[in-house]
C-alpha atoms as a PDB file:
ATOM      1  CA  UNK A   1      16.332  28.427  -0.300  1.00  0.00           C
ATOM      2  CA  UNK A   2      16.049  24.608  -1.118  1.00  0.00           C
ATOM      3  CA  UNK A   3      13.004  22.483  -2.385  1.00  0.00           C
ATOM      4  CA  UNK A   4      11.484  19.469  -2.202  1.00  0.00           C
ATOM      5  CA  UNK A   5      10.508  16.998  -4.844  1.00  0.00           C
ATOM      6  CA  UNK A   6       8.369  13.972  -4.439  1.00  0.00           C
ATOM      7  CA  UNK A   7       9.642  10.936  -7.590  1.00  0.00           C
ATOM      8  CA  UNK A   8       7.541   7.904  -7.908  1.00  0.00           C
ATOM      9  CA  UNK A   9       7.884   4.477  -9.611  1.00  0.00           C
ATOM     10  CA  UNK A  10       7.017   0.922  -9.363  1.00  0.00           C
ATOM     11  CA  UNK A  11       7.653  -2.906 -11.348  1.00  0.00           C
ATOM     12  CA  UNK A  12       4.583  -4.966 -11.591  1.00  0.00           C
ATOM     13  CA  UNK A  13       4.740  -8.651 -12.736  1.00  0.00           C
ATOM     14  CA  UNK A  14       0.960  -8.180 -13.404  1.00  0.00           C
ATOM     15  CA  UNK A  15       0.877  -8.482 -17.169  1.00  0.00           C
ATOM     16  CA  UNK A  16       3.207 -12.015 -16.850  1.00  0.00           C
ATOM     17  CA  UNK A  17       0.994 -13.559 -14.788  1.00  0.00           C
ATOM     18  CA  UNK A  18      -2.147 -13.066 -16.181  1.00  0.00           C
ATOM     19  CA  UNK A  19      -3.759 -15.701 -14.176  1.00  0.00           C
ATOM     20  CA  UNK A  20      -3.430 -14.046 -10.966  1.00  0.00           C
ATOM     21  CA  UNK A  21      -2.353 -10.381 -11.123  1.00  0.00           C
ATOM     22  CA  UNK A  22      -2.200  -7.546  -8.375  1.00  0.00           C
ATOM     23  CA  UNK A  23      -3.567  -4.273  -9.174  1.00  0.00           C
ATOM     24  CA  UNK A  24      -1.610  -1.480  -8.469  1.00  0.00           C
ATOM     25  CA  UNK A  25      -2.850   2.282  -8.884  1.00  0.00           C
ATOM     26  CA  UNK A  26       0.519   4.692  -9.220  1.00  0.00           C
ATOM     27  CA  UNK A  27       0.011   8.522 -10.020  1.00  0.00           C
ATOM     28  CA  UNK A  28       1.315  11.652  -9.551  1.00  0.00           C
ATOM     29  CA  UNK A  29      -0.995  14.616 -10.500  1.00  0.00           C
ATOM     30  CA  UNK A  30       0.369  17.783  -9.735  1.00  0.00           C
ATOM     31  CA  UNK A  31      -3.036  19.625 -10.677  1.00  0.00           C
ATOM     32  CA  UNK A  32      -4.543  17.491  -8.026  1.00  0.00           C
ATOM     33  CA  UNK A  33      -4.651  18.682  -4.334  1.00  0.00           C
ATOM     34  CA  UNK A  34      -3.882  14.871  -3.595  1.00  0.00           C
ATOM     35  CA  UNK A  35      -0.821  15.522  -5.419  1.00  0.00           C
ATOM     36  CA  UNK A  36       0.385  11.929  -5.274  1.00  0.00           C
ATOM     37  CA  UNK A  37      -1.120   8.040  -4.983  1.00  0.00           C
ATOM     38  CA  UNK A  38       0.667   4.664  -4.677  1.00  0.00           C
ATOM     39  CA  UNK A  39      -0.930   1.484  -3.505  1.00  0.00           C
ATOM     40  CA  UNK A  40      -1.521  -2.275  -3.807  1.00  0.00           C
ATOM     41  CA  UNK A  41      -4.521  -4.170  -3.983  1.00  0.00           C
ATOM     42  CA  UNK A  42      -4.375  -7.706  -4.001  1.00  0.00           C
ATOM     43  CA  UNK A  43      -7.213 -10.147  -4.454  1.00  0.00           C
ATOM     44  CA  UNK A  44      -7.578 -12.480  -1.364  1.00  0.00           C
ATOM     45  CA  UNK A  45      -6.941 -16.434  -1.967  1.00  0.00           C
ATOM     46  CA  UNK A  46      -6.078 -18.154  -5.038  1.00  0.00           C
ATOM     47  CA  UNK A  47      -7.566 -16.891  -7.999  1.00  0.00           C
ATOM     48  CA  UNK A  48      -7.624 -18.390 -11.492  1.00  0.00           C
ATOM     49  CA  UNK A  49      -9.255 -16.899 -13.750  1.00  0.00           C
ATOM     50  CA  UNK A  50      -9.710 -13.086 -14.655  1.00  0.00           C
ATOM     51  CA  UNK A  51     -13.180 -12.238 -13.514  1.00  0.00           C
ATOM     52  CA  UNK A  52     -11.384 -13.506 -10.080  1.00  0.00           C
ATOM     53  CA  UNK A  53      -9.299 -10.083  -9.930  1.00  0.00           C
ATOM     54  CA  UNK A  54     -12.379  -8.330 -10.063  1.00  0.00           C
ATOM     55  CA  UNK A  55     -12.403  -7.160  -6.587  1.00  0.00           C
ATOM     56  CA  UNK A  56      -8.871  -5.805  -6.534  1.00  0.00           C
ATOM     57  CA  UNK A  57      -9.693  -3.918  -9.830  1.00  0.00           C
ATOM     58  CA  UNK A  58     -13.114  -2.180  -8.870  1.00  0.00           C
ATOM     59  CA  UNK A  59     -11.132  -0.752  -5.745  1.00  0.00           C
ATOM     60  CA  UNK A  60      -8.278   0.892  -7.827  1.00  0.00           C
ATOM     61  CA  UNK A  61     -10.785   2.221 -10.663  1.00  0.00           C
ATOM     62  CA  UNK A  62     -12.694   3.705  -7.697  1.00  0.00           C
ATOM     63  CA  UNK A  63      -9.493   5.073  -6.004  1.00  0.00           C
ATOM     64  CA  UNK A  64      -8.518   6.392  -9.243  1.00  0.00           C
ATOM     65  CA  UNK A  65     -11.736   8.120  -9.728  1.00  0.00           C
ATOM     66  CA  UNK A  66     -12.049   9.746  -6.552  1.00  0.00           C
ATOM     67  CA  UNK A  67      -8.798  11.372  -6.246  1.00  0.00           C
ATOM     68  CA  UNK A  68      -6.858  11.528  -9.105  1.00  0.00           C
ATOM     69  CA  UNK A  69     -10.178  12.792 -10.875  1.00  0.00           C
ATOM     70  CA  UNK A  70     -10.684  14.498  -7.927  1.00  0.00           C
ATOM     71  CA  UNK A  71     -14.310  12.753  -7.681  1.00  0.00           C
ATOM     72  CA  UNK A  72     -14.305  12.908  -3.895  1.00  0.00           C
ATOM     73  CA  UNK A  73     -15.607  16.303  -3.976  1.00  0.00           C
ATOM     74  CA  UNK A  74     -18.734  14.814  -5.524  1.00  0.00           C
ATOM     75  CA  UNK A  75     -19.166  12.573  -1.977  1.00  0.00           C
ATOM     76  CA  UNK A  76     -22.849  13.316  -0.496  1.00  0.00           C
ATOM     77  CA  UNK A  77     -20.852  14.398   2.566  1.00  0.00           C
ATOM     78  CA  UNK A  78     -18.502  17.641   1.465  1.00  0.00           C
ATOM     79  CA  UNK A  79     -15.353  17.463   2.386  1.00  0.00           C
ATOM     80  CA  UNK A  80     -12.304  19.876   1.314  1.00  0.00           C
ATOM     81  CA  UNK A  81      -9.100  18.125   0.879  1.00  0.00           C
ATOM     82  CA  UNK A  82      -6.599  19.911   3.641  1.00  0.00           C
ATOM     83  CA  UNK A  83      -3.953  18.520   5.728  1.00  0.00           C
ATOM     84  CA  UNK A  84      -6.438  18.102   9.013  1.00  0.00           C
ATOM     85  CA  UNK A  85      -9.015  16.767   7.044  1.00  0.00           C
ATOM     86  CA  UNK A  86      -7.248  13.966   4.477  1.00  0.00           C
ATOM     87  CA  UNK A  87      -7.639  11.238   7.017  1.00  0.00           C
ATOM     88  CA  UNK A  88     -11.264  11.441   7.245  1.00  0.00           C
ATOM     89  CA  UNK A  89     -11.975  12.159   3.453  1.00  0.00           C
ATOM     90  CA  UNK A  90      -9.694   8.937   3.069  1.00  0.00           C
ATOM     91  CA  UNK A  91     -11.573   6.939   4.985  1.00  0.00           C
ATOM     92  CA  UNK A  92     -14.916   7.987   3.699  1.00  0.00           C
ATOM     93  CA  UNK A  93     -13.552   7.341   0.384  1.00  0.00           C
ATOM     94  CA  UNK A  94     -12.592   3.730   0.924  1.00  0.00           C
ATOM     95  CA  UNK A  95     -15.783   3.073   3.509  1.00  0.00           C
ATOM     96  CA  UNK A  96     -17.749   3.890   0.445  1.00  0.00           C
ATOM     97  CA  UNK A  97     -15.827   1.498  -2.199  1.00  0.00           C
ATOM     98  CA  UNK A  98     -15.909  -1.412   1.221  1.00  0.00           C
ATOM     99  CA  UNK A  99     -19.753  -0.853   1.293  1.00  0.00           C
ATOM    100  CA  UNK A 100     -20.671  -0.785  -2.746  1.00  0.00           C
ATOM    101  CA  UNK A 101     -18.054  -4.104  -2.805  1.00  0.00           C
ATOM    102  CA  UNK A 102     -20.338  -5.899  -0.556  1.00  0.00           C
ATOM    103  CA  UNK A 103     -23.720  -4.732  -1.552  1.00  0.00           C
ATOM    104  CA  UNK A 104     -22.442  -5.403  -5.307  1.00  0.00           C
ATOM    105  CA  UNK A 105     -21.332  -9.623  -4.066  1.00  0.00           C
ATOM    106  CA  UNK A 106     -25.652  -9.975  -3.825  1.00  0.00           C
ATOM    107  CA  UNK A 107     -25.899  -8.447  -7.622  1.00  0.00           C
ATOM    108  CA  UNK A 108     -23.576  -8.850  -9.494  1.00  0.00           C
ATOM    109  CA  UNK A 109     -22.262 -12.131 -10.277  1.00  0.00           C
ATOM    110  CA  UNK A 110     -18.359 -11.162 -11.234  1.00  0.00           C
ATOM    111  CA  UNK A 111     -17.967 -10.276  -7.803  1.00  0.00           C
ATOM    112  CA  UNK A 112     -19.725 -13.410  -5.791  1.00  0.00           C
ATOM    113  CA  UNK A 113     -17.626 -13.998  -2.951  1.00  0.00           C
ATOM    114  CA  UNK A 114     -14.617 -11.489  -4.039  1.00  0.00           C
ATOM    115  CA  UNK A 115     -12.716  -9.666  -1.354  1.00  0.00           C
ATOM    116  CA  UNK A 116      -9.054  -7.896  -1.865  1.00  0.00           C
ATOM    117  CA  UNK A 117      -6.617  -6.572   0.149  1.00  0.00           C
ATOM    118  CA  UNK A 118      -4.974  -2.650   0.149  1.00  0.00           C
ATOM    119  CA  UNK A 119      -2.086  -0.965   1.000  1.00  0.00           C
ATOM    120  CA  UNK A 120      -1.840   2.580  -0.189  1.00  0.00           C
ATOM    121  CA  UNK A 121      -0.982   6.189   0.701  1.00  0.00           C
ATOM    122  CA  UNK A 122      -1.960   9.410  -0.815  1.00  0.00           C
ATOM    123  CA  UNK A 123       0.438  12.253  -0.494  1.00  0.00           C
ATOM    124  CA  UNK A 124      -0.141  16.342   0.354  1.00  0.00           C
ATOM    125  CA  UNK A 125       2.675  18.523   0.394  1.00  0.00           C
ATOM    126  CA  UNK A 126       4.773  16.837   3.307  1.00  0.00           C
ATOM    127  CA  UNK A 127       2.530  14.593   4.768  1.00  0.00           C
ATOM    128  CA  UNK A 128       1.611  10.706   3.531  1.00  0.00           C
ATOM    129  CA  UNK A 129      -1.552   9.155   4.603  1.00  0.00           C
ATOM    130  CA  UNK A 130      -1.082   5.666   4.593  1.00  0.00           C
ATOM    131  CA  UNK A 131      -4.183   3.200   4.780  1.00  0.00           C
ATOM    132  CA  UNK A 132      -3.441  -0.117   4.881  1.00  0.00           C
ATOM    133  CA  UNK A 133      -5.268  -3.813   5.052  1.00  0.00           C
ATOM    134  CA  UNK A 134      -3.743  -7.293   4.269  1.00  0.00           C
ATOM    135  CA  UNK A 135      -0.233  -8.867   4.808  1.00  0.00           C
ATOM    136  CA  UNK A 136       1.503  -5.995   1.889  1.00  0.00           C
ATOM    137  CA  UNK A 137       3.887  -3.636   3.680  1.00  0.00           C
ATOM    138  CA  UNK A 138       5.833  -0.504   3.436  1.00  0.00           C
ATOM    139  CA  UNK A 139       9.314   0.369   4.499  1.00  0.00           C
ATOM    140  CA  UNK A 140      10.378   3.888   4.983  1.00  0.00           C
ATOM    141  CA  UNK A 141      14.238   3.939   4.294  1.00  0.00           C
ATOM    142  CA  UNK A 142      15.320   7.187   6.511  1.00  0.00           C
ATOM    143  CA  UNK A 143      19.139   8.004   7.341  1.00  0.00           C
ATOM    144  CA  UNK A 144      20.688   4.652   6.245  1.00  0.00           C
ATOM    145  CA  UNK A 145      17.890   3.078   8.044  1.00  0.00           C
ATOM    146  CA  UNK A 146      14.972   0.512   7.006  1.00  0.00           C
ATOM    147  CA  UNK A 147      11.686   0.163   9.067  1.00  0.00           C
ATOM    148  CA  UNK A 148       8.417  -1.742   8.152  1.00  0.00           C
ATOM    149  CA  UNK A 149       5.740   0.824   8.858  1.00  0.00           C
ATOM    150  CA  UNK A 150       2.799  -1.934   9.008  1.00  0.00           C
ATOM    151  CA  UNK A 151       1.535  -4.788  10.670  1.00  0.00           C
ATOM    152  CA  UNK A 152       0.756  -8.192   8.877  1.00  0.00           C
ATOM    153  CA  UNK A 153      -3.319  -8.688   9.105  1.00  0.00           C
ATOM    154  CA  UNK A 154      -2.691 -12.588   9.307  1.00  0.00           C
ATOM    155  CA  UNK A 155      -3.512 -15.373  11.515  1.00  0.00           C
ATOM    156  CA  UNK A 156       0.440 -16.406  11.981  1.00  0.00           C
ATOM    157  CA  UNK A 157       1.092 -12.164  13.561  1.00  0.00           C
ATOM    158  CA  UNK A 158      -2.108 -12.230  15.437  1.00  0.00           C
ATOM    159  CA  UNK A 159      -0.878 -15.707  17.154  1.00  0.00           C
ATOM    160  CA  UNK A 160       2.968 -14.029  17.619  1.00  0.00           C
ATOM    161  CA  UNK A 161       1.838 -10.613  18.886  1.00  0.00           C
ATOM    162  CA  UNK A 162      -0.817 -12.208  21.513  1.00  0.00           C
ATOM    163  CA  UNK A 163       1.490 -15.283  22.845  1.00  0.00           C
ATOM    164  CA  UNK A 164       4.875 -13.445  21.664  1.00  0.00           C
ATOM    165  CA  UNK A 165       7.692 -15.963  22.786  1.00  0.00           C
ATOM    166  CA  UNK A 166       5.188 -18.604  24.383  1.00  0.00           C
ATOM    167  CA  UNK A 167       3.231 -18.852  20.552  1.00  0.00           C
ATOM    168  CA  UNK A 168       5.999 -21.382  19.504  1.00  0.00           C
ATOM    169  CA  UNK A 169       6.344 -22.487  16.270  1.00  0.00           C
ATOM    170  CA  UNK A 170       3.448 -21.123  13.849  1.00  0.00           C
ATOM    171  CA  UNK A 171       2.424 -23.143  10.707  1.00  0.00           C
ATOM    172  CA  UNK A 172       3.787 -21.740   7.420  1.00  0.00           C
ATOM    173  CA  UNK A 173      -0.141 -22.143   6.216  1.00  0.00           C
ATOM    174  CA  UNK A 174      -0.985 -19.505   8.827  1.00  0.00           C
ATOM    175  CA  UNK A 175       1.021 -16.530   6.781  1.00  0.00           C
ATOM    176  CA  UNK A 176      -1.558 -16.813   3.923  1.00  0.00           C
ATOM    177  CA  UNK A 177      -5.080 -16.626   6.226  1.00  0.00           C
ATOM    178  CA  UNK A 178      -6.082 -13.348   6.810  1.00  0.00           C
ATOM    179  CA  UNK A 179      -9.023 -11.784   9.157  1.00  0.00           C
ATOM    180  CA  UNK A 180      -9.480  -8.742   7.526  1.00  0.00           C
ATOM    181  CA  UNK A 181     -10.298  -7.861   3.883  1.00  0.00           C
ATOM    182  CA  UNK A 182     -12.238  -5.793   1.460  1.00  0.00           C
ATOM    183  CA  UNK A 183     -15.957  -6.956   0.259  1.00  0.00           C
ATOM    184  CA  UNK A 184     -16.544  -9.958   3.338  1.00  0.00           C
ATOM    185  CA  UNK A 185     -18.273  -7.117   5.357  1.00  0.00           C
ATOM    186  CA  UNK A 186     -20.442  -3.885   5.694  1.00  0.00           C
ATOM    187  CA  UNK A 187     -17.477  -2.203   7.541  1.00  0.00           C
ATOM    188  CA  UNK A 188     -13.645  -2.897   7.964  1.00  0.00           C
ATOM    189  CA  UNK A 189     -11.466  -1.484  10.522  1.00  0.00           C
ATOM    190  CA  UNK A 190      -8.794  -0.160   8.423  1.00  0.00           C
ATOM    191  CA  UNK A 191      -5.203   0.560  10.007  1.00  0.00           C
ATOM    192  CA  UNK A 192      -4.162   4.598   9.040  1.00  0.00           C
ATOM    193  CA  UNK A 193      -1.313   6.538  10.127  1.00  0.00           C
ATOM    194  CA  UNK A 194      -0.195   9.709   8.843  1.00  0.00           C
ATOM    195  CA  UNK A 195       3.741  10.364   8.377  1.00  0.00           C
ATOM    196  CA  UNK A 196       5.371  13.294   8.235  1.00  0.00           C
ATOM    197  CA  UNK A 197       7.908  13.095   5.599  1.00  0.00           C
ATOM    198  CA  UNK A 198      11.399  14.088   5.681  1.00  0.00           C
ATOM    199  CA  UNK A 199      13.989  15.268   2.616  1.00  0.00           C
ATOM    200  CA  UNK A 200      15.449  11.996   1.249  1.00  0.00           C
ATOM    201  CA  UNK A 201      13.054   9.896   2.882  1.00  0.00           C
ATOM    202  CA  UNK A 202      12.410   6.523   0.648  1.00  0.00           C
ATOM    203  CA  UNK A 203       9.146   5.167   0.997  1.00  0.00           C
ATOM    204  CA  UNK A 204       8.798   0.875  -0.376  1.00  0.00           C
ATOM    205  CA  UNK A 205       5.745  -0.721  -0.693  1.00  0.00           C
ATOM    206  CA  UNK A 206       5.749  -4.544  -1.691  1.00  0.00           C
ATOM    207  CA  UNK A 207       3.844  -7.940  -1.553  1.00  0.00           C
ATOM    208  CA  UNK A 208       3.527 -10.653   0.307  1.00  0.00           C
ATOM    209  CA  UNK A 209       6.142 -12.233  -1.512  1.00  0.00           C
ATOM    210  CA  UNK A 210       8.662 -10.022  -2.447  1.00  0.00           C
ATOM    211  CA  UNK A 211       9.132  -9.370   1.428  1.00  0.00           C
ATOM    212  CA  UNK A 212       9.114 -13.129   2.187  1.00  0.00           C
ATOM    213  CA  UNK A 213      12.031 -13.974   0.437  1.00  0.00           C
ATOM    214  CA  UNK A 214      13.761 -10.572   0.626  1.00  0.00           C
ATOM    215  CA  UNK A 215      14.803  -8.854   4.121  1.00  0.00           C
ATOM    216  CA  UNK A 216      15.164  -5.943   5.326  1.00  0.00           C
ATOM    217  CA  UNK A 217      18.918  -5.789   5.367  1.00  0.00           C
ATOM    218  CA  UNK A 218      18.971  -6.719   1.387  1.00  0.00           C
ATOM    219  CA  UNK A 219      16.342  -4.242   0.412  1.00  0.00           C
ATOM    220  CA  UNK A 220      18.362  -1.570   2.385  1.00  0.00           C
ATOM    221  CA  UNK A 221      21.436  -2.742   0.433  1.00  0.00           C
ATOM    222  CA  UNK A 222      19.667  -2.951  -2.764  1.00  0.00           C
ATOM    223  CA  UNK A 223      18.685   0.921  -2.490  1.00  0.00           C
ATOM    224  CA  UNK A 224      21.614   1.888  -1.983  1.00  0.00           C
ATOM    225  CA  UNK A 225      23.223   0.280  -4.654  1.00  0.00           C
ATOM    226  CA  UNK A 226      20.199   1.530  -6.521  1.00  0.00           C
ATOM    227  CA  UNK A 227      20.905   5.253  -5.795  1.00  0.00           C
ATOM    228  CA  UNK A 228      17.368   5.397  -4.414  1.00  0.00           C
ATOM    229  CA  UNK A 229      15.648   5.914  -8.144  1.00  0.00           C
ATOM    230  CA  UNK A 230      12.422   3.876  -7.632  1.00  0.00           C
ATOM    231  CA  UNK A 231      11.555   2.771 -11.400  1.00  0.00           C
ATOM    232  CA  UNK A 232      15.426   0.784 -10.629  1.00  0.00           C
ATOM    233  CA  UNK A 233      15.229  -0.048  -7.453  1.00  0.00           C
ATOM    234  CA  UNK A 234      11.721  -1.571  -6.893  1.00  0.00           C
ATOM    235  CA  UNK A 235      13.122  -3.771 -10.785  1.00  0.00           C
ATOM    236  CA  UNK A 236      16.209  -4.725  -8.679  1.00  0.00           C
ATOM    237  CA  UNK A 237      13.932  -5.963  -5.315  1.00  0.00           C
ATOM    238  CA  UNK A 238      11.393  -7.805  -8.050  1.00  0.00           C
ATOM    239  CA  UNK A 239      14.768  -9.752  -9.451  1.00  0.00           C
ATOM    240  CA  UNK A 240      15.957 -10.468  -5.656  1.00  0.00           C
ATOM    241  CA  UNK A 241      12.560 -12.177  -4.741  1.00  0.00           C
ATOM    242  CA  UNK A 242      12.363 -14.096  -7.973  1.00  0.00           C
ATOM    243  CA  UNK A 243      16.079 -15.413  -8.124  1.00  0.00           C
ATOM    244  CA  UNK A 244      15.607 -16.792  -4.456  1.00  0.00           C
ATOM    245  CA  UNK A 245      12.344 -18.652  -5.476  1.00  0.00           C
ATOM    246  CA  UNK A 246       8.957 -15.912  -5.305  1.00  0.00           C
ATOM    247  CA  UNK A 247       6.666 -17.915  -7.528  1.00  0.00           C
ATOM    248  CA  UNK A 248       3.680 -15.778  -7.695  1.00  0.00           C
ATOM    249  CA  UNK A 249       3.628 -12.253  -8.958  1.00  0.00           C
ATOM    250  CA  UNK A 250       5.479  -9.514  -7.390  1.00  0.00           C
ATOM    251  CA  UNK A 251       5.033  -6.111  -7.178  1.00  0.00           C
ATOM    252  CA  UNK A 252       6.963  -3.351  -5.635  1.00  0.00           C
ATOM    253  CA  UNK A 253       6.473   0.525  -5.507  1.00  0.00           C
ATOM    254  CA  UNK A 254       8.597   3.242  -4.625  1.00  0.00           C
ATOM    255  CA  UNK A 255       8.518   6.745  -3.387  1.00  0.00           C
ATOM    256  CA  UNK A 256      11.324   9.229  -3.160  1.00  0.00           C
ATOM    257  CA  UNK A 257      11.790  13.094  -1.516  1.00  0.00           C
ATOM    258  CA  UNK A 258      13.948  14.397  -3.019  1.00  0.00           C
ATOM    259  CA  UNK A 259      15.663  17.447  -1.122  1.00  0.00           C
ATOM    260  CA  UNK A 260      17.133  20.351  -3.415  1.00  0.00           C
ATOM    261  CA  UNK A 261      19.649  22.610  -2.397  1.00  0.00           C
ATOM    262  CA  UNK A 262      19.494  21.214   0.998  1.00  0.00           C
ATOM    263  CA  UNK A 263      16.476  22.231   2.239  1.00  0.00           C
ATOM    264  CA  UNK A 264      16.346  22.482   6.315  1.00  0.00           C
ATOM    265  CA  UNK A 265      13.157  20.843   7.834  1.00  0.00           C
ATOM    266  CA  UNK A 266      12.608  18.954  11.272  1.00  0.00           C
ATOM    267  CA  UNK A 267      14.205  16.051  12.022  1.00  0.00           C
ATOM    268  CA  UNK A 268      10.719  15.057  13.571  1.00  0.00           C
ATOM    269  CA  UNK A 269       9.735  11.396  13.359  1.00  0.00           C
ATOM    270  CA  UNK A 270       5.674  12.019  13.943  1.00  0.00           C
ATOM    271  CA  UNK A 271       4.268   9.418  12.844  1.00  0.00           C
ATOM    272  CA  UNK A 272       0.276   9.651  14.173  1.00  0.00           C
ATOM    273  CA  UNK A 273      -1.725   6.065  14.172  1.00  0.00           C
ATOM    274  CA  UNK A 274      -5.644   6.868  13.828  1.00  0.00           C
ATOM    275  CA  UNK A 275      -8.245   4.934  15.362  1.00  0.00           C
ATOM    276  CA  UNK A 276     -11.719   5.358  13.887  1.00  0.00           C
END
């Protein structure tokens, strides 16, 4: 009988650029029944000092908290962490962190006018809720094949997916404005879906820039070549971006099932997209 193995890794240029850094929380805690977290939170706009990133920051120390300290169970409404009822308790979780982000802009002066972006998932046994805000992405590599798994909150995709081939030619500016983000209200609609994963299934999740300047087609080929280890391969995608002429800092994280002993599971592609 054959067994499955989830391996997780990541490259942050966070401590080079300590100007303007994205905060990425990356665990695996197998005492946890949230077994696994990966995600990106970026702060939105230009930032230039430290005190800038502290939006980004307070949303992975609270993420952190609640599930890899398994805090969550603390939440004034119980909830057990279980396959049907992850969604929810993820959503509570980061309704909470969206609501003390923009109660704290009024008192606390470090976060005036702060909002971030996330793009995350937690895993349980063979399912990954993924929760996602902001123009980061993530790429499932399954059976020689790429596929971005999210959609870009920006002005520039809004303006494609409502006029499609009649929206023309969008201004480059209009990649970088986003309408939804972290701390700028009392609630945020928050895309989720939850995946069903499969053995050998490769799960990417990147910046803004790293998949500007690096497509699909090269990050396939870059896996590949890679041999799928994620520590290597998300190193190798950080290079690509830079040596075609990413400026800013890059981060990429990677995800890997690992099958063992050839393990026989459906070939099922659910992938369910919640509406809340």
């Amino acid at each position: 009988m054959g067994y499955l193995e989830k391996k997780i890794g990541f490259y942050s240029e966070e401590d080079t650029f300590k100007e303007k850094r994205d905060a990425v929380v990356c665990f695996s805690n197998p005492k946890s029944e949230v077994a696994m977290m990966a995600g990106i939170a970026k702060t939105y706009g230009s930032p230039t000092r430290s005190e800038d990133e502290a939006a980004s920051q307070y949303l992975l120390s609270e993420l952190d908290k609640y599930f890899k300290q398994q805090e969550y169970k603390n939440l004034a409404v119980n909830i057990q962490a279980s396959p049907k009822n992850i969604p929810y308790l993820y959503k509570t979780v980061l309704d909470e962190i969206n609501d003390h982000l923009f109660q704290e802009q009024e008192n606390s002066p470090h976060l005036k006018n702060r909002s971030t972006l996330f793009t995350g998932a937690l895993t349980y046994e063979m399912e990954l809720y993924l929760a996602h805000v902001g123009n980061s992405r993530v790429y499932r590599a399954r059976a020689g094949r790429i596929r971005c798994l999210t959609d870009d909150h920006t002005l520039a995709a809004r303006i494609r997916k409502e006029k499609g081939s009649e929206s023309g030619l969008v201004p480059s500016e209009y990649d970088s404005i986003l309408y939804r983000a972290f701390g700028c209200r009392p609630w945020i609609k928050i895309d989720f879906q939850v995946i069903h994963a499969l053995p050998n299934d490769y799960y990417l999740f990147c910046t803004d820039e790293v998949h500007r300047y690096v497509t699909d087609n090269e990050m396939d080929k870059i896996l590949l070549h890679c041999e799928y280890d994620p520590d290597k391969c998300s190193q190798t995608i950080v290079k690509q971006a830079r040596d075609k002429g990413a400026t800013g800092p890059l981060t990429v994280i990677g995800i890997l099932y690992i099958n063992y002993m050839g393990l026989e599971m459906s070939k099922s592609e659910a992938t369910i997209r919640l509406d809340f």
